[in-house]
Every structure is written in structure tokens, then in C-alpha cells.
C-alpha atoms as a PDB file:
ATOM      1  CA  UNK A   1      87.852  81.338  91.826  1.00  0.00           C
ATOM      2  CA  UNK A   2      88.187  78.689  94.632  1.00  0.00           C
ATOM      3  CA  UNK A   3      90.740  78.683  97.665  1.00  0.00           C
ATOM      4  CA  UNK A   4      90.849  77.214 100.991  1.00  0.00           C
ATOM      5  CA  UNK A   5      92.432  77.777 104.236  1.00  0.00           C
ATOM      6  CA  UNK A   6      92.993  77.668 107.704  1.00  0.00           C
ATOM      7  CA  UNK A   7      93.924  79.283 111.047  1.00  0.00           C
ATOM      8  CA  UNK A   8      94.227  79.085 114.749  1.00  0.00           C
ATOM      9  CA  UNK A   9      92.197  81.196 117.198  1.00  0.00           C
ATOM     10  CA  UNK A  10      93.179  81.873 120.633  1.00  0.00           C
ATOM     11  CA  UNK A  11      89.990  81.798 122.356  1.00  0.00           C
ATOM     12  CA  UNK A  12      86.962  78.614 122.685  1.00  0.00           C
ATOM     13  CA  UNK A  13      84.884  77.209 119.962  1.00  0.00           C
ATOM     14  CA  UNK A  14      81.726  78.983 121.178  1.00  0.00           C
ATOM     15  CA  UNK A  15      82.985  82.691 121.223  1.00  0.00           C
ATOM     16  CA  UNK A  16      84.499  81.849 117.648  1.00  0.00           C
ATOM     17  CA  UNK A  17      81.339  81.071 116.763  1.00  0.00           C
ATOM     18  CA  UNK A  18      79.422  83.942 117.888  1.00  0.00           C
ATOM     19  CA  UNK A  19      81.987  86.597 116.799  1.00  0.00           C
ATOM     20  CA  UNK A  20      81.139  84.856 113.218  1.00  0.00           C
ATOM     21  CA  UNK A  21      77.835  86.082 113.845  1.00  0.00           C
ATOM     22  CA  UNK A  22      77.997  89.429 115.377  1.00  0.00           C
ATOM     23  CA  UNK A  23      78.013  92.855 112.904  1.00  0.00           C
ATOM     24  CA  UNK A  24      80.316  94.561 114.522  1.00  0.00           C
ATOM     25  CA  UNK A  25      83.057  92.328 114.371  1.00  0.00           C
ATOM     26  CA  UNK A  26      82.291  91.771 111.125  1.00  0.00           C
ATOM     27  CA  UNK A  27      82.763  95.348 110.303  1.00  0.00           C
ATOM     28  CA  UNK A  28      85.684  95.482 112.677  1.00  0.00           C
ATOM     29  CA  UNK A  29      86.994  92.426 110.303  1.00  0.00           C
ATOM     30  CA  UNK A  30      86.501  93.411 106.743  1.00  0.00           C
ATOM     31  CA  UNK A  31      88.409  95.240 105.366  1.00  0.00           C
ATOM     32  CA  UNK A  32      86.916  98.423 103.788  1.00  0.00           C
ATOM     33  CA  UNK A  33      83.397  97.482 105.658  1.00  0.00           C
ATOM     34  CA  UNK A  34      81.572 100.866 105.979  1.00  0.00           C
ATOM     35  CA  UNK A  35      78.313  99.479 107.480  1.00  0.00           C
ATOM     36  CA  UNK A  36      77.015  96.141 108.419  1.00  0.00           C
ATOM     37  CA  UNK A  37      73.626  95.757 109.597  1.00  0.00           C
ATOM     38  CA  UNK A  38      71.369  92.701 110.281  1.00  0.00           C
ATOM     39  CA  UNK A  39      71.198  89.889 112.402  1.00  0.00           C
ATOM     40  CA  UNK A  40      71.805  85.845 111.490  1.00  0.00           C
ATOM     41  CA  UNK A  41      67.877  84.629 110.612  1.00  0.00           C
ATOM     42  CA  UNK A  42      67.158  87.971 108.286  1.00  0.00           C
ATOM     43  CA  UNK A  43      70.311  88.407 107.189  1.00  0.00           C
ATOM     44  CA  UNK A  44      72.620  91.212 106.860  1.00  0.00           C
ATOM     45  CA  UNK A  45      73.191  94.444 104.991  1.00  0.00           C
ATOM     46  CA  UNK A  46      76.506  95.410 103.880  1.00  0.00           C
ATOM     47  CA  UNK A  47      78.278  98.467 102.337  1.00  0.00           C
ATOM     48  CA  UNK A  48      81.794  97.964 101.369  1.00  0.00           C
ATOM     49  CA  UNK A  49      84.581 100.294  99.246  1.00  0.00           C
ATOM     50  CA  UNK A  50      87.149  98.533  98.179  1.00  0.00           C
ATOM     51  CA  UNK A  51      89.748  99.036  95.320  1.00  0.00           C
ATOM     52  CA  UNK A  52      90.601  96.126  92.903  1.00  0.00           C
ATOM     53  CA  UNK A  53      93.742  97.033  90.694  1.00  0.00           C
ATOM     54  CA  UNK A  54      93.140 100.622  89.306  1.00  0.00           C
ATOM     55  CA  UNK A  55      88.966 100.197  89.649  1.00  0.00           C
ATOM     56  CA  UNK A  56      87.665 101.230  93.109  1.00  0.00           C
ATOM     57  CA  UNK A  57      84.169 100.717  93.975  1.00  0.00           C
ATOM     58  CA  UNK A  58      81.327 100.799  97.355  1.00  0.00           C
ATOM     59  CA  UNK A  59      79.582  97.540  97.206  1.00  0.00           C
ATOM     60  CA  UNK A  60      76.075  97.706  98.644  1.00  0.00           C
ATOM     61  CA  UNK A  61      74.881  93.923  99.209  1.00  0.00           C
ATOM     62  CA  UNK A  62      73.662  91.205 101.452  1.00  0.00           C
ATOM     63  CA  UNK A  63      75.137  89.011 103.110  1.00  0.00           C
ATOM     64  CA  UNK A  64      72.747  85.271 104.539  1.00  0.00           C
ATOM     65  CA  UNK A  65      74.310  82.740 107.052  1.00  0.00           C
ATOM     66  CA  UNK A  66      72.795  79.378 106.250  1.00  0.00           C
ATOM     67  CA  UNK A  67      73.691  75.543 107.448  1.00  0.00           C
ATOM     68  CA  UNK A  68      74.480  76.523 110.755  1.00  0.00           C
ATOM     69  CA  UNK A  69      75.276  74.137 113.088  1.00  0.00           C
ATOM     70  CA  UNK A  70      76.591  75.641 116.508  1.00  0.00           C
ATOM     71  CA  UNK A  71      79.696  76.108 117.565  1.00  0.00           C
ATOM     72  CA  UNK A  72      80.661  73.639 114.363  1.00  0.00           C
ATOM     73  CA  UNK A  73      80.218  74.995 111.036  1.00  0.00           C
ATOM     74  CA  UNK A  74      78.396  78.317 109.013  1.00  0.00           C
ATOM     75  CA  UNK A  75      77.844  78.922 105.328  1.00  0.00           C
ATOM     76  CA  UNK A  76      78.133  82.509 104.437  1.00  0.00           C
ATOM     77  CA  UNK A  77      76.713  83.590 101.285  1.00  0.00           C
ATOM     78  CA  UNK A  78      76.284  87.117  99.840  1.00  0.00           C
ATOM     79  CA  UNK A  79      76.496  89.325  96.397  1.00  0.00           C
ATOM     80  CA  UNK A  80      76.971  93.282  95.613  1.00  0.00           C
ATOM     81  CA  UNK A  81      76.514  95.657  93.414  1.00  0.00           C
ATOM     82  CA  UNK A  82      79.607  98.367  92.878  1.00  0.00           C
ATOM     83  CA  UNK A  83      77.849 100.743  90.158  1.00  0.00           C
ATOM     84  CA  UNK A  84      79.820 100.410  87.184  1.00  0.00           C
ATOM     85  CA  UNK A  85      82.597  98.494  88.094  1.00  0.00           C
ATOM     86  CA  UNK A  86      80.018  95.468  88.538  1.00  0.00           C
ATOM     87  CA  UNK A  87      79.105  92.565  90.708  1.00  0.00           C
ATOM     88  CA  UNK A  88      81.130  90.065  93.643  1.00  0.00           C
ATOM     89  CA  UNK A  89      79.543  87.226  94.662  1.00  0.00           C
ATOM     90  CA  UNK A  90      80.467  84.218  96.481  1.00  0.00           C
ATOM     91  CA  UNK A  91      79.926  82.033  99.575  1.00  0.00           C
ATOM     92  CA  UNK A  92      82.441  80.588 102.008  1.00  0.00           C
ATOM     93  CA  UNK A  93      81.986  77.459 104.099  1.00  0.00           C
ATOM     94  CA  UNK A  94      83.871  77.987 107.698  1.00  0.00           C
ATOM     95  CA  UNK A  95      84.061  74.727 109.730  1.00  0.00           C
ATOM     96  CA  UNK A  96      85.278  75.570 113.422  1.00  0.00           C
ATOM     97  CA  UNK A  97      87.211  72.847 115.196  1.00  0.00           C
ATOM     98  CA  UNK A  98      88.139  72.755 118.841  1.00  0.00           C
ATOM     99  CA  UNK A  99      92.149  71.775 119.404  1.00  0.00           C
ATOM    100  CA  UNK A 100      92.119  72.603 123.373  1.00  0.00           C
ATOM    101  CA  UNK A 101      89.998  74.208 125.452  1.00  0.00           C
ATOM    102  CA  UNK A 102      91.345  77.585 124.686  1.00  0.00           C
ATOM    103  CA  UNK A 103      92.469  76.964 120.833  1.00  0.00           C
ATOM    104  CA  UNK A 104      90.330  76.444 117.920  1.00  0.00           C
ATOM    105  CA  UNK A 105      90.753  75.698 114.167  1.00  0.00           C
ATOM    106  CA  UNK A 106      88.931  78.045 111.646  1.00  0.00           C
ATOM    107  CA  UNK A 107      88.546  76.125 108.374  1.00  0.00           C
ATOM    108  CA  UNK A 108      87.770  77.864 105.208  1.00  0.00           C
ATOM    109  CA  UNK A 109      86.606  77.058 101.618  1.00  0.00           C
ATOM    110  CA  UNK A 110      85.970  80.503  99.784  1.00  0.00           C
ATOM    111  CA  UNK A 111      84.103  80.444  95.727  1.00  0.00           C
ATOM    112  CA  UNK A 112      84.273  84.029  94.231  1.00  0.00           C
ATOM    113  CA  UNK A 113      83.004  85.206  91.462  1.00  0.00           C
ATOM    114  CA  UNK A 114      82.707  89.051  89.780  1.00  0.00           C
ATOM    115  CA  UNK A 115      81.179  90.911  86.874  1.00  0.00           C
ATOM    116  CA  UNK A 116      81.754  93.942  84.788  1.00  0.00           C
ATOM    117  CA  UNK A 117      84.538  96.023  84.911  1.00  0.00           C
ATOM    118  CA  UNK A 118      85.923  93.911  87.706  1.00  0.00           C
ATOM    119  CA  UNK A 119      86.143  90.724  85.695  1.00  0.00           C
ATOM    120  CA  UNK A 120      88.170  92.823  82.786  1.00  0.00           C
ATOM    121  CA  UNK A 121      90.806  93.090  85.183  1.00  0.00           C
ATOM    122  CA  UNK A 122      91.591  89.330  85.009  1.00  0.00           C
ATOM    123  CA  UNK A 123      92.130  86.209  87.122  1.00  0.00           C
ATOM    124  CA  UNK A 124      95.966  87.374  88.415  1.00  0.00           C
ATOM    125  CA  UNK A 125      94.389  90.167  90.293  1.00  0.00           C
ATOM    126  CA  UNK A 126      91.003  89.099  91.315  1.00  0.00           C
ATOM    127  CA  UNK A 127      92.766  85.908  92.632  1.00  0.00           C
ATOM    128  CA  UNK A 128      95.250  88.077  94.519  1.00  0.00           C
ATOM    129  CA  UNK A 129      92.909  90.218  95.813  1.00  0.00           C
ATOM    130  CA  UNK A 130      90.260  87.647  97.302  1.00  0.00           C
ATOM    131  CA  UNK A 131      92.906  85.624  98.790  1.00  0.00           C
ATOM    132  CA  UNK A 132      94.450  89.254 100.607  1.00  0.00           C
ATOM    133  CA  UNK A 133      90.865  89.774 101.586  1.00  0.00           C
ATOM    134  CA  UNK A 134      90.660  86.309 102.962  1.00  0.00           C
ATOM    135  CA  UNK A 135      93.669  86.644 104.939  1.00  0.00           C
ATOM    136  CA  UNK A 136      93.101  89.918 106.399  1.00  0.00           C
ATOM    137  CA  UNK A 137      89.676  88.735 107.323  1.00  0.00           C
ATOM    138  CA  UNK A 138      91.047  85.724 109.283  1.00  0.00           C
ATOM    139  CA  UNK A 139      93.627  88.158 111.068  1.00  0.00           C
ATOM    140  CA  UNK A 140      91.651  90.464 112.017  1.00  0.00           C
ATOM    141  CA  UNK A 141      89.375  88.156 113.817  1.00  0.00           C
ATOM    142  CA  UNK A 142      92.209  86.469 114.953  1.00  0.00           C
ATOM    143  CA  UNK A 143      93.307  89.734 116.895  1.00  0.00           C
ATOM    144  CA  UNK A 144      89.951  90.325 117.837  1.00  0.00           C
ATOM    145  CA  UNK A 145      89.423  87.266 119.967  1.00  0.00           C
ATOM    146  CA  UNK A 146      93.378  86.959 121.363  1.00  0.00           C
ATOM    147  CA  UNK A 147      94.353  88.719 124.159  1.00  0.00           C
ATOM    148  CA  UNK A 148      96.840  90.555 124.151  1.00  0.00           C
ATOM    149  CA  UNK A 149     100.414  88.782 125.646  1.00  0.00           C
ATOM    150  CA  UNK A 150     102.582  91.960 125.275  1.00  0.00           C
ATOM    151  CA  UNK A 151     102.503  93.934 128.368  1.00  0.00           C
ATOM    152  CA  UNK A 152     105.780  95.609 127.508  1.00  0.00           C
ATOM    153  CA  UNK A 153     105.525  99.160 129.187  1.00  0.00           C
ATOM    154  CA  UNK A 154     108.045 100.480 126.853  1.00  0.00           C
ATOM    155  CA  UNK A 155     105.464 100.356 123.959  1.00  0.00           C
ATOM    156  CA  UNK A 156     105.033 103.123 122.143  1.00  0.00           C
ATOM    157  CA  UNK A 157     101.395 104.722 122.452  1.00  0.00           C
ATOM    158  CA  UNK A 158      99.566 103.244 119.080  1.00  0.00           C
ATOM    159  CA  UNK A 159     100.752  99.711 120.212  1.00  0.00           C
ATOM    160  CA  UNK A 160      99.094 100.490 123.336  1.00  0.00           C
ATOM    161  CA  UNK A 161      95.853 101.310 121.800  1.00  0.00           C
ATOM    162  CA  UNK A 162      96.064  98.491 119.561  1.00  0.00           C
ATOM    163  CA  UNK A 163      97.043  96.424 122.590  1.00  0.00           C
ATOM    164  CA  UNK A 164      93.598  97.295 124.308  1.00  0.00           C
ATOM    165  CA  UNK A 165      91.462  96.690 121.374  1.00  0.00           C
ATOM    166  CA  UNK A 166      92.638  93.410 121.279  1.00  0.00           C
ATOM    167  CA  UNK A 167      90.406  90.597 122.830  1.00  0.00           C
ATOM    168  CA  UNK A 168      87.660  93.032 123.096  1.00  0.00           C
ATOM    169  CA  UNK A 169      84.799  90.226 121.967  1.00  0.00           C
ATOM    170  CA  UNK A 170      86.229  87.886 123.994  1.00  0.00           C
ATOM    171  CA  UNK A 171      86.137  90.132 127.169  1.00  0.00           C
ATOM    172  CA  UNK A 172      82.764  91.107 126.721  1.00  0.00           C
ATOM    173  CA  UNK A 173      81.480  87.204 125.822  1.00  0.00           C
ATOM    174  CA  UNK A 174      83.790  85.802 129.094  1.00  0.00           C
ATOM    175  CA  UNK A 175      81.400  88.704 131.234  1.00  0.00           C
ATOM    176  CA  UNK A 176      78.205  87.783 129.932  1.00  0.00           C
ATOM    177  CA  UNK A 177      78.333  84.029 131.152  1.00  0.00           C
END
């Protein structure tokens, strides 16, 4: 399975590019992450539960960063085991582009592939589901990095947590330079 995408970002090339690297957002980013451990030159650890159609599995895997040039483009590859339900693995290629100063372009190319019970499934719903997984990814990060530009005091509490966990890379990477 193959698909390709793209979206805008908020926020400058560089902290794009270093929230690509960092764990936590990572974890913060995938959906169903329960851990993610490592760092970009030994890679990374990964546990993930995620349900597929009526088969729900924890994926224990790794996850390597390779062809890295800065601020421009990463290759993320990785594989996992889910028990009996059976194997993902894949790679994405994410090319960063810088529109403005402030706005830059995520690029994506995702290959997928899976094993075992999760293959029996078929190509509908594993499609489906890696290109919701995609997405979400992308959106996530997307909030991550944006500030916030509602700062409507009628909102309701929730919105006002979410509303402060937004940008929260971004603030801390604008305070360390």
C-alpha cells in the first residue's frame, strides 16, 4: 500500500524538523502510541495498540530515521510485532519545504505493508486505516506546533485545555534560542 500527501504547518522549517525528531511529540502524535523511547542515531522504541477492523493488537517495534538532511527531508522506517494478529511495516519519506518564514510544507510518501491476521482483513480496510493514521498523524503535529488563534473567553473549559496544549513544542523551541 502506497499514498502520498501533504500539509501546511504554522510554525518555521527548523522546529518542524526537530518536532519530527523528538519522542514525545511523537507519542503526543500517534495515535494509540503507549511509549516511545530512543533518540535519532540509535533509533527508537515503540509500543503501540491499535485496532484494525474487528482485530486489535499492541505493536512493540522500532522505529530508524535515516537520509536526514536538516531542516529538508527524513526517512522514517520501522516494523512491529502485534502477537497474533501479525506484523506492520513500512517507511515514509517526509520532505519539509519552507513557504514563508512562519509556514512550511510537510510532504509525505507513506509504503505499508502487514502480515498475519492483519493482512486477512483485506486491502479496503488496511488502506483506510493507514491513510486515517496518516492523517491524524499530520494533525496532530499540526496542532502541536500552531498556536493557538482562539482566545474566545466564552470557551468552554476542555477547549481551554486543548487551547493551552497547543503550540507547546513551539513555545519551548522559540525559548531555547
Amino acid at each position: 500500500m502506497k499514498m502520498q500527501d501533504s500539509c501546511e504547518i504554522k510554525a518555521s522549517r527548523e522546529v518542524v524538523f526537530q518536532a519530527l525528531l523528538d519522542p514525545e511529540v511523537l507519542k503526543d502524535c500517534i495515535s494509540g502510541a503507549d511509549m516511545i523511547t530512543g533518540n535519532v542515531s540509535e533509533g527508537y522504541e515503540a509500543v503501540v495498540t491499535q485496532k484494525v477492523g474487528p482485530v486489535k493488537a499492541t505493536f512493540k517495534g522500532q522505529v530508524e530515521m535515516s537520509d536526514i538532511v536538516e531542516n529538508e527531508r527524513i526517512t522514517i522506517s520501522g516494523s512491529g510485532k502485534g502477537g497474533v494478529a501479525g506484523f506492520a511495516k513500512g517507511g515514509a519519506t517526509v520532505e519539509i519545504e519552507l513557504l514563508e518564514p512562519e509556514l512550511t510544507k510537510l510532504t509525505y510518501e507513506v509504503e505499508a505493508k502487514v502480515g498475519g491476521k492483519l493482512a486477512q482483513l483485506g486491502s479496503r480496510i488496511i488502506d483506510g486505516f493507514a491513510k486515517k493514521m496518516a492523517d491524524q498523524f499530520f494533525a496532530r503535529l499540526q496542532e502541536c506546533l500552531e498556536e493557538s488563534e482562539d482566545d474566545d473567553s466564552s470557551e468552554d473549559n476542555e477547549q481551554q485545555v486543548d487551547s493551552k496544549k497547543r503550540g507547546w513544542f513551539k513555545r519551548l523551541v522559540s525559548k531555547a534560542n
